[in-house]
PDB file of N, CA and C in Angstrom:
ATOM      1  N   UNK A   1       0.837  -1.167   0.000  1.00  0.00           N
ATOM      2  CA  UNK A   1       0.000   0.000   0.000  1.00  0.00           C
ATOM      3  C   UNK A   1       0.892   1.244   0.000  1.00  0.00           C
ATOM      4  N   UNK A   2       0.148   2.482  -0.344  1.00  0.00           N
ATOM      5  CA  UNK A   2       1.198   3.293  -0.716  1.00  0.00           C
ATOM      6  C   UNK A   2       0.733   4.330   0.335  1.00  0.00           C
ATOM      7  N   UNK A   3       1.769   5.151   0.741  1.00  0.00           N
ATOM      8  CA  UNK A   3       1.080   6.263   1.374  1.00  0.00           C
ATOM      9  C   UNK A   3       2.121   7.556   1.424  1.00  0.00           C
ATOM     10  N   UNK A   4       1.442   8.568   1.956  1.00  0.00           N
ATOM     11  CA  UNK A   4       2.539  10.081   1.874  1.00  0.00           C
ATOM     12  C   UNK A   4       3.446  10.112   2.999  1.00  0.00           C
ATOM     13  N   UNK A   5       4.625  10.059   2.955  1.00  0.00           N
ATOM     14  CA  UNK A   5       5.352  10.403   3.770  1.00  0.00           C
ATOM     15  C   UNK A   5       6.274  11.203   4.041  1.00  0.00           C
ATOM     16  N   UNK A   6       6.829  12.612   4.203  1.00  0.00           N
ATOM     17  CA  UNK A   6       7.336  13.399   4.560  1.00  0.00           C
ATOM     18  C   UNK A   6       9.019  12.850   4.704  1.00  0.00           C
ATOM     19  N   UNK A   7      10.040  13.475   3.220  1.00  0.00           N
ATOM     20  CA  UNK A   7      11.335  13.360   3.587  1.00  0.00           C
ATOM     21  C   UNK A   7      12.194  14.644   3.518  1.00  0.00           C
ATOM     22  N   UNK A   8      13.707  14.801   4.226  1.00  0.00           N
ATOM     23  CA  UNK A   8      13.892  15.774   3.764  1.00  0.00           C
ATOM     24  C   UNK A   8      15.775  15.042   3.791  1.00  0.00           C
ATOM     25  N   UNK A   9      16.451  16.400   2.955  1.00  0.00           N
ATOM     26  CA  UNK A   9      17.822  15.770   2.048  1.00  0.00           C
ATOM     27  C   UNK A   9      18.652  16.745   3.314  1.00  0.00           C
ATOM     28  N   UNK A  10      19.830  16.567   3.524  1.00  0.00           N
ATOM     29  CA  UNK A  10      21.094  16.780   3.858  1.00  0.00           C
ATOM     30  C   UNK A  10      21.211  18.674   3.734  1.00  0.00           C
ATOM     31  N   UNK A  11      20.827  19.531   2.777  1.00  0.00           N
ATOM     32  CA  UNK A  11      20.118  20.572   2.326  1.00  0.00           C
ATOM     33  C   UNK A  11      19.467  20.947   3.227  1.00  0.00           C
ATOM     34  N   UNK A  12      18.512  20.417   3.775  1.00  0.00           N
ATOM     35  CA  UNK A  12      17.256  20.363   4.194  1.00  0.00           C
ATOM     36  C   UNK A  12      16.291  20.834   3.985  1.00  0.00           C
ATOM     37  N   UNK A  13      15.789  20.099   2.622  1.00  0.00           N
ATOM     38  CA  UNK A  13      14.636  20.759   2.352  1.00  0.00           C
ATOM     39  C   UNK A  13      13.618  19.553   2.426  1.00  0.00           C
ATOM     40  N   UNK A  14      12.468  20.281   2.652  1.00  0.00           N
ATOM     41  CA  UNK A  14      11.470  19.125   2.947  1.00  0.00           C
ATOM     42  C   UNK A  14      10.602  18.866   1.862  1.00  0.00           C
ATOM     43  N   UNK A  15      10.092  17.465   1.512  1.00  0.00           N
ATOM     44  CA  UNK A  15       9.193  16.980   0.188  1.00  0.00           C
ATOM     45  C   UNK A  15       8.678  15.554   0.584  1.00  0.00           C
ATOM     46  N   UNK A  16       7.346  15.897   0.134  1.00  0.00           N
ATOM     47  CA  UNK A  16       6.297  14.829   0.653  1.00  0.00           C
ATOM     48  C   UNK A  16       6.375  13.808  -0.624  1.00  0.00           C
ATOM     49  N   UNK A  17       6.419  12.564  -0.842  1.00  0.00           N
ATOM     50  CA  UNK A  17       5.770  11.410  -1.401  1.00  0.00           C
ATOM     51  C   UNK A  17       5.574  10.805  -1.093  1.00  0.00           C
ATOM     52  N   UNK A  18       4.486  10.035  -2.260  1.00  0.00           N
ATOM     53  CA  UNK A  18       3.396   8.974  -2.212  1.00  0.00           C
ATOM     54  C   UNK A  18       4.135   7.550  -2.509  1.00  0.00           C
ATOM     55  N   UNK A  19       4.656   6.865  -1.283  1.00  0.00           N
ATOM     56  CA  UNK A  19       5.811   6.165  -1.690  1.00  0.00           C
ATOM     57  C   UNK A  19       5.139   4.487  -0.698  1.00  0.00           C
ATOM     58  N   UNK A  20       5.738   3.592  -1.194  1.00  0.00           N
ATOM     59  CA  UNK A  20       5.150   2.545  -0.298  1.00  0.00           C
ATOM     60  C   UNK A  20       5.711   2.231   1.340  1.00  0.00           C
ATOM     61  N   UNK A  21       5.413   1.393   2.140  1.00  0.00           N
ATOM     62  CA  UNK A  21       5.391   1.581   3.214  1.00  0.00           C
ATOM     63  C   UNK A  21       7.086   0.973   3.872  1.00  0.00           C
ATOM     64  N   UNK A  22       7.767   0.418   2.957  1.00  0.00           N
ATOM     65  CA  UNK A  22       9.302   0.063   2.971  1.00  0.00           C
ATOM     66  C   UNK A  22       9.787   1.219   2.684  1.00  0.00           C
ATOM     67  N   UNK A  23       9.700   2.384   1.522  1.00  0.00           N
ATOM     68  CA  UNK A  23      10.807   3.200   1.110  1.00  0.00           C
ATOM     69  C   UNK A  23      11.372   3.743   2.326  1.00  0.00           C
ATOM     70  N   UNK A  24      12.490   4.031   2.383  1.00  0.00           N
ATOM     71  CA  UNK A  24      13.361   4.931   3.395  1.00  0.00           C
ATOM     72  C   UNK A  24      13.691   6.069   2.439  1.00  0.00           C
ATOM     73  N   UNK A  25      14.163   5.893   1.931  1.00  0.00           N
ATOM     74  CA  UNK A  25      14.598   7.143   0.953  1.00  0.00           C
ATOM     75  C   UNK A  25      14.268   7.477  -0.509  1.00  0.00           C
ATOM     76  N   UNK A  26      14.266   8.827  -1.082  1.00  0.00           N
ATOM     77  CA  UNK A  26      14.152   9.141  -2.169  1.00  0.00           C
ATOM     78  C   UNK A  26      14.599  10.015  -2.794  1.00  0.00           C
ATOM     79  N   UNK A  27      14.517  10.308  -4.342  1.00  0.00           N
ATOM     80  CA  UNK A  27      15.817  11.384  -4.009  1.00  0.00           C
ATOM     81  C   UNK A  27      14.799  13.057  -4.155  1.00  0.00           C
ATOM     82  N   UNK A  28      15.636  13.628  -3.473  1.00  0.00           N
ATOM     83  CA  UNK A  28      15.037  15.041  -3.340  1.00  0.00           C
ATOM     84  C   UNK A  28      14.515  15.835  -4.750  1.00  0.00           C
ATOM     85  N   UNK A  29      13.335  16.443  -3.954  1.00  0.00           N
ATOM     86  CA  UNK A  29      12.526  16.413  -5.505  1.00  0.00           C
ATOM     87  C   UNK A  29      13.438  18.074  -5.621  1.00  0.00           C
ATOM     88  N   UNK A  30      13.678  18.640  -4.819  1.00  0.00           N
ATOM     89  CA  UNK A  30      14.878  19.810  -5.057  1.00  0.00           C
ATOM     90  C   UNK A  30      16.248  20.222  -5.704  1.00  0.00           C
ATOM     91  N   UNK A  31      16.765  19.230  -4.708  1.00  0.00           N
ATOM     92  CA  UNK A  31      18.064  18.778  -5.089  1.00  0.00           C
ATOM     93  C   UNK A  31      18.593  17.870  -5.583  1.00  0.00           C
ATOM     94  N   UNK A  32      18.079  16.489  -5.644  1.00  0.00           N
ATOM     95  CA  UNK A  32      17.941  15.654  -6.303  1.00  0.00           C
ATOM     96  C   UNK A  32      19.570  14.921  -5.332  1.00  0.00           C
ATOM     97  N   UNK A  33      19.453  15.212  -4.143  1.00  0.00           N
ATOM     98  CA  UNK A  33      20.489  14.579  -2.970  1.00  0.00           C
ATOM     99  C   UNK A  33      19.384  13.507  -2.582  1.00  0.00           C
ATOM    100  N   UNK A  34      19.676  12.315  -1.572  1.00  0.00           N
ATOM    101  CA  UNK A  34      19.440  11.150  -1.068  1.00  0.00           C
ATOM    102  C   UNK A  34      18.394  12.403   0.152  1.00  0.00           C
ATOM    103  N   UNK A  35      16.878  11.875   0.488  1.00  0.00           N
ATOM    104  CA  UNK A  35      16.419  12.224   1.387  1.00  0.00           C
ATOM    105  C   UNK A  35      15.766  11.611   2.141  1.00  0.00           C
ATOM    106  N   UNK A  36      15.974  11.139   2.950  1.00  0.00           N
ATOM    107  CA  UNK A  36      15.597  10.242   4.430  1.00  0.00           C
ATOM    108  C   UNK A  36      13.763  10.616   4.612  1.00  0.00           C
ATOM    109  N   UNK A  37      13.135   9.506   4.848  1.00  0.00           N
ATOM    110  CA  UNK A  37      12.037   9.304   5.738  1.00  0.00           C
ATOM    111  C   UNK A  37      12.089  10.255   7.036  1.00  0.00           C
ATOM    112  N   UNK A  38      11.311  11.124   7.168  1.00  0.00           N
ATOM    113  CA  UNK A  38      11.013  11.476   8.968  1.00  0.00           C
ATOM    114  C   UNK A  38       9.901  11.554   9.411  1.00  0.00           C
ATOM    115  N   UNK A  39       9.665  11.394  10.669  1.00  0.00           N
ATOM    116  CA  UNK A  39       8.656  11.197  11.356  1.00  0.00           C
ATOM    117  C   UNK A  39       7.953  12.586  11.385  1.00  0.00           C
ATOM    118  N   UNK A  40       6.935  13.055  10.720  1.00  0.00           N
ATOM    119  CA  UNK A  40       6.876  14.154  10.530  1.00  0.00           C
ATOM    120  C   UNK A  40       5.098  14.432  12.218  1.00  0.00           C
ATOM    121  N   UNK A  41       5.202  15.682  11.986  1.00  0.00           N
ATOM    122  CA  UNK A  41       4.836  16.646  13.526  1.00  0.00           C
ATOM    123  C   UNK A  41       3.108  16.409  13.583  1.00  0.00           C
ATOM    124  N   UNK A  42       2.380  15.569  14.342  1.00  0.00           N
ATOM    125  CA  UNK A  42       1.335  15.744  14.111  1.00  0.00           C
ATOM    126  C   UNK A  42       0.416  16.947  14.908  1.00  0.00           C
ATOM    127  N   UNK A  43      -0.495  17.170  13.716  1.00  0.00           N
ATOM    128  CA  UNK A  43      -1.608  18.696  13.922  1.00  0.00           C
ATOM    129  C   UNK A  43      -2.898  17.755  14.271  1.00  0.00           C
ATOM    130  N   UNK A  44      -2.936  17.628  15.572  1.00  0.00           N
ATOM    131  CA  UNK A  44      -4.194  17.997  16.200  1.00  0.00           C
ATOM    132  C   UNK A  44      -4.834  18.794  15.981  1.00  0.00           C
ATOM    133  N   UNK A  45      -6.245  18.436  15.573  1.00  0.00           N
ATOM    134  CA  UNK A  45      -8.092  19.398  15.884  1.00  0.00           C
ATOM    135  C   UNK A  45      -8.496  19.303  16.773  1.00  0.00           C
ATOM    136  N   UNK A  46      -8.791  19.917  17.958  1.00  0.00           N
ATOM    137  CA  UNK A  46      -9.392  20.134  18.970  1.00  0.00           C
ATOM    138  C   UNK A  46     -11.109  19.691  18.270  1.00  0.00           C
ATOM    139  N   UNK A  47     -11.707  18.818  18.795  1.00  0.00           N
ATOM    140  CA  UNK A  47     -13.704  19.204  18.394  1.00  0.00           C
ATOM    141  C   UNK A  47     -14.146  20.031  19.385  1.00  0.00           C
ATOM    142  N   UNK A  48     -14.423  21.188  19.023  1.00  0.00           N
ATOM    143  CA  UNK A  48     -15.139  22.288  19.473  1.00  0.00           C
ATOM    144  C   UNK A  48     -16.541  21.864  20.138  1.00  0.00           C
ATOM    145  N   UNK A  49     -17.137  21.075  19.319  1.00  0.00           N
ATOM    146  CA  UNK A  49     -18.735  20.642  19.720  1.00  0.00           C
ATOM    147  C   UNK A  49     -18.551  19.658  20.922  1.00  0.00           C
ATOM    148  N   UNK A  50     -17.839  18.620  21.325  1.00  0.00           N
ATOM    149  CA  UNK A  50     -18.008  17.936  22.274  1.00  0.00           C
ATOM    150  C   UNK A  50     -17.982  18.289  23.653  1.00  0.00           C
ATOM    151  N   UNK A  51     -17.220  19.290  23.652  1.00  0.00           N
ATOM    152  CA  UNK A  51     -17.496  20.034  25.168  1.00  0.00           C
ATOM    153  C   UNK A  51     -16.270  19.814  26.052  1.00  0.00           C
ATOM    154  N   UNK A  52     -15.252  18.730  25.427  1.00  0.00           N
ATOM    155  CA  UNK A  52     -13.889  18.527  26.065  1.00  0.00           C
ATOM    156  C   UNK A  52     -13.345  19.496  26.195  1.00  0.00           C
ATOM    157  N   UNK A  53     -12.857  20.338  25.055  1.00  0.00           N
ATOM    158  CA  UNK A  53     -12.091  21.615  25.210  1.00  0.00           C
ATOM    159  C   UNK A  53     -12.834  22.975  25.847  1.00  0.00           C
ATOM    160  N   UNK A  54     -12.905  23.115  26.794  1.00  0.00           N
ATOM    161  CA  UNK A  54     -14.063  24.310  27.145  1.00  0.00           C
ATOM    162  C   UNK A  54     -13.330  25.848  25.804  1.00  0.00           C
ATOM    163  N   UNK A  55     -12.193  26.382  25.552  1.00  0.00           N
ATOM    164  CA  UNK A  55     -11.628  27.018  25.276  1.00  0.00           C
ATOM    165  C   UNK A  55     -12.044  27.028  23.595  1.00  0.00           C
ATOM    166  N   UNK A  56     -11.899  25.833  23.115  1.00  0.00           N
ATOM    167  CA  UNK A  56     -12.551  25.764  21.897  1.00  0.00           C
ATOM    168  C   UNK A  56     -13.895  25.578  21.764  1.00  0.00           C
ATOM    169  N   UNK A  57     -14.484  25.000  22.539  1.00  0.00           N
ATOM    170  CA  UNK A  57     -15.815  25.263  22.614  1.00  0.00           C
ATOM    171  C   UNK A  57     -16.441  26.311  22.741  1.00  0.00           C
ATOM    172  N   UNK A  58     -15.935  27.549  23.493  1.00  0.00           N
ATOM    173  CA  UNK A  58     -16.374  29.121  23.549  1.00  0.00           C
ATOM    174  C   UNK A  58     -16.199  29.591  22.243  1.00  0.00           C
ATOM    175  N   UNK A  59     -15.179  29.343  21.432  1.00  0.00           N
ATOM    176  CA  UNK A  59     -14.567  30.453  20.133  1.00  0.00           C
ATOM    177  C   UNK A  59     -15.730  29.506  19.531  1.00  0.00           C
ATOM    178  N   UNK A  60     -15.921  28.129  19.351  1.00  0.00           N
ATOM    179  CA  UNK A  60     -16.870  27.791  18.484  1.00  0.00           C
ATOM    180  C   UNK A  60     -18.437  28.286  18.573  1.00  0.00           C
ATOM    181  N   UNK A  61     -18.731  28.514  19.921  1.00  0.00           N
ATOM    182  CA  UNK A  61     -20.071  29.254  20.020  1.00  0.00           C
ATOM    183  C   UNK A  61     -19.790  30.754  19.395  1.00  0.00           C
ATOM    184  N   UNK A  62     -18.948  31.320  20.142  1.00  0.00           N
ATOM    185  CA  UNK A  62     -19.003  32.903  19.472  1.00  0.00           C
ATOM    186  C   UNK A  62     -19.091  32.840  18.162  1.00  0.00           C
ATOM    187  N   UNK A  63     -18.471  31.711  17.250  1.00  0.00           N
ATOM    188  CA  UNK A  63     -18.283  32.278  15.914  1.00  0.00           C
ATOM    189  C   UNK A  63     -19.315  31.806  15.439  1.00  0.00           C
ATOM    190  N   UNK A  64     -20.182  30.912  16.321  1.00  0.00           N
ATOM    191  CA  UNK A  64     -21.699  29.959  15.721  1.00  0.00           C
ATOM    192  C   UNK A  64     -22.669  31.509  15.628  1.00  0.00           C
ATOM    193  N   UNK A  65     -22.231  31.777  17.032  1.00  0.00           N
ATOM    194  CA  UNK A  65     -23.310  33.033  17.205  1.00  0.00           C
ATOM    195  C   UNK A  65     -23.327  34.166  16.360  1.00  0.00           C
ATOM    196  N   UNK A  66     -22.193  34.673  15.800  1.00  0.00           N
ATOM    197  CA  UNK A  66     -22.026  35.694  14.982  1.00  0.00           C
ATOM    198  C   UNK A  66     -22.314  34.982  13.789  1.00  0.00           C
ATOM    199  N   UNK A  67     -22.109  34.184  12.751  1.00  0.00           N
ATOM    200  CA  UNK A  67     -22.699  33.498  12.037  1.00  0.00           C
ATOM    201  C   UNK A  67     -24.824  33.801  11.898  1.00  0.00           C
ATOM    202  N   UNK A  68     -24.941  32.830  12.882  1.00  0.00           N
ATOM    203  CA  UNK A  68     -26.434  33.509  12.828  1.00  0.00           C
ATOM    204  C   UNK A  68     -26.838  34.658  12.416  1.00  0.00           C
ATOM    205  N   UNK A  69     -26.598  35.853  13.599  1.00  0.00           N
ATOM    206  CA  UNK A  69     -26.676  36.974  13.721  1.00  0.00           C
ATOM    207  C   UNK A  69     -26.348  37.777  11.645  1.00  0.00           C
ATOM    208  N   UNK A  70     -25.564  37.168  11.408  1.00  0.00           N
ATOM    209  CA  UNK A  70     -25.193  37.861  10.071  1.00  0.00           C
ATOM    210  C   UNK A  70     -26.666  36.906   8.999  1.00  0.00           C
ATOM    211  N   UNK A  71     -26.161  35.865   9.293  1.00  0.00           N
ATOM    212  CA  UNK A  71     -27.392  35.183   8.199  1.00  0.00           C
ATOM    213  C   UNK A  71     -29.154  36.074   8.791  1.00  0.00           C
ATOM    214  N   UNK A  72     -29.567  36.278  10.011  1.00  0.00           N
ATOM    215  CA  UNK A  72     -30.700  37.069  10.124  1.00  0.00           C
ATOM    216  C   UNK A  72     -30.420  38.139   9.517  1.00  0.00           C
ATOM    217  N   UNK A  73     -29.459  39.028   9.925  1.00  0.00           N
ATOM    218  CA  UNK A  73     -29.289  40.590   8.928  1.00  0.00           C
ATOM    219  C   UNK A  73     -29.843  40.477   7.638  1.00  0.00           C
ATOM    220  N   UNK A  74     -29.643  39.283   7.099  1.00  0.00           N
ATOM    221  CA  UNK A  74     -29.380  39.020   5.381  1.00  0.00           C
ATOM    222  C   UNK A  74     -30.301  38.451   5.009  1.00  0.00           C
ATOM    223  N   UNK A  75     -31.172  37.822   6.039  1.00  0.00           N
ATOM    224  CA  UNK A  75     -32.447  37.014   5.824  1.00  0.00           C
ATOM    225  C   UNK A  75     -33.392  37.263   6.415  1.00  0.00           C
ATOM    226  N   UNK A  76     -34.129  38.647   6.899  1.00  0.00           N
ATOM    227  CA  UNK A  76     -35.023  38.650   8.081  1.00  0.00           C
ATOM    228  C   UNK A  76     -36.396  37.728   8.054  1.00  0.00           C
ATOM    229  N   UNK A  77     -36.629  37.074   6.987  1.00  0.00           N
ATOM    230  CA  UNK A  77     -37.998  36.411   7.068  1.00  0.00           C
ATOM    231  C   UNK A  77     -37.858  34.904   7.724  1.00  0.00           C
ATOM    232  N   UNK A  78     -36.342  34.663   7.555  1.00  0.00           N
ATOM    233  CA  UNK A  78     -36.199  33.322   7.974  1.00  0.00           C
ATOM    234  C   UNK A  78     -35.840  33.012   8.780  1.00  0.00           C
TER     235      UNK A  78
END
């Protein structure tokens, strides 16, 4: 199976491919130097709606609420 994995070259520049789940290396789609596999940084989403994050859950109401508020301006019959 193939999947994206994040390498970067000696240079260090960083370049993603769609490579199978053995490759270690490939060559830099930049420089065209040998570039290593890394474990690249994972980005967490907070879910706003579940109520875990109280902090994201506030910015998600305010911006629910202002939302509304603009769609009534723009829609008063509905």
């Amino acid at each position: 199976m193939r999947r994206m994995y994040e390498f970067t070259c000696s240079d260090g520049h960083k370049t993603e491919s769609l490579v199978s789940q053995e490759t270690r290396a490939v060559p830099c789609k930049t420089c065209a130097l040998t570039a290593q596999r890394i474990i690249s940084a994972v980005r967490p989403k907070l879910d706003p709606i579940s109520g875990d994050f109280p902090g994201a859950t506030m910015k998600w109401a305010k911006g629910r609420q202002k939302q509304i508020l603009h769609e009534r301006k723009y829609n008063p019959e509905g």
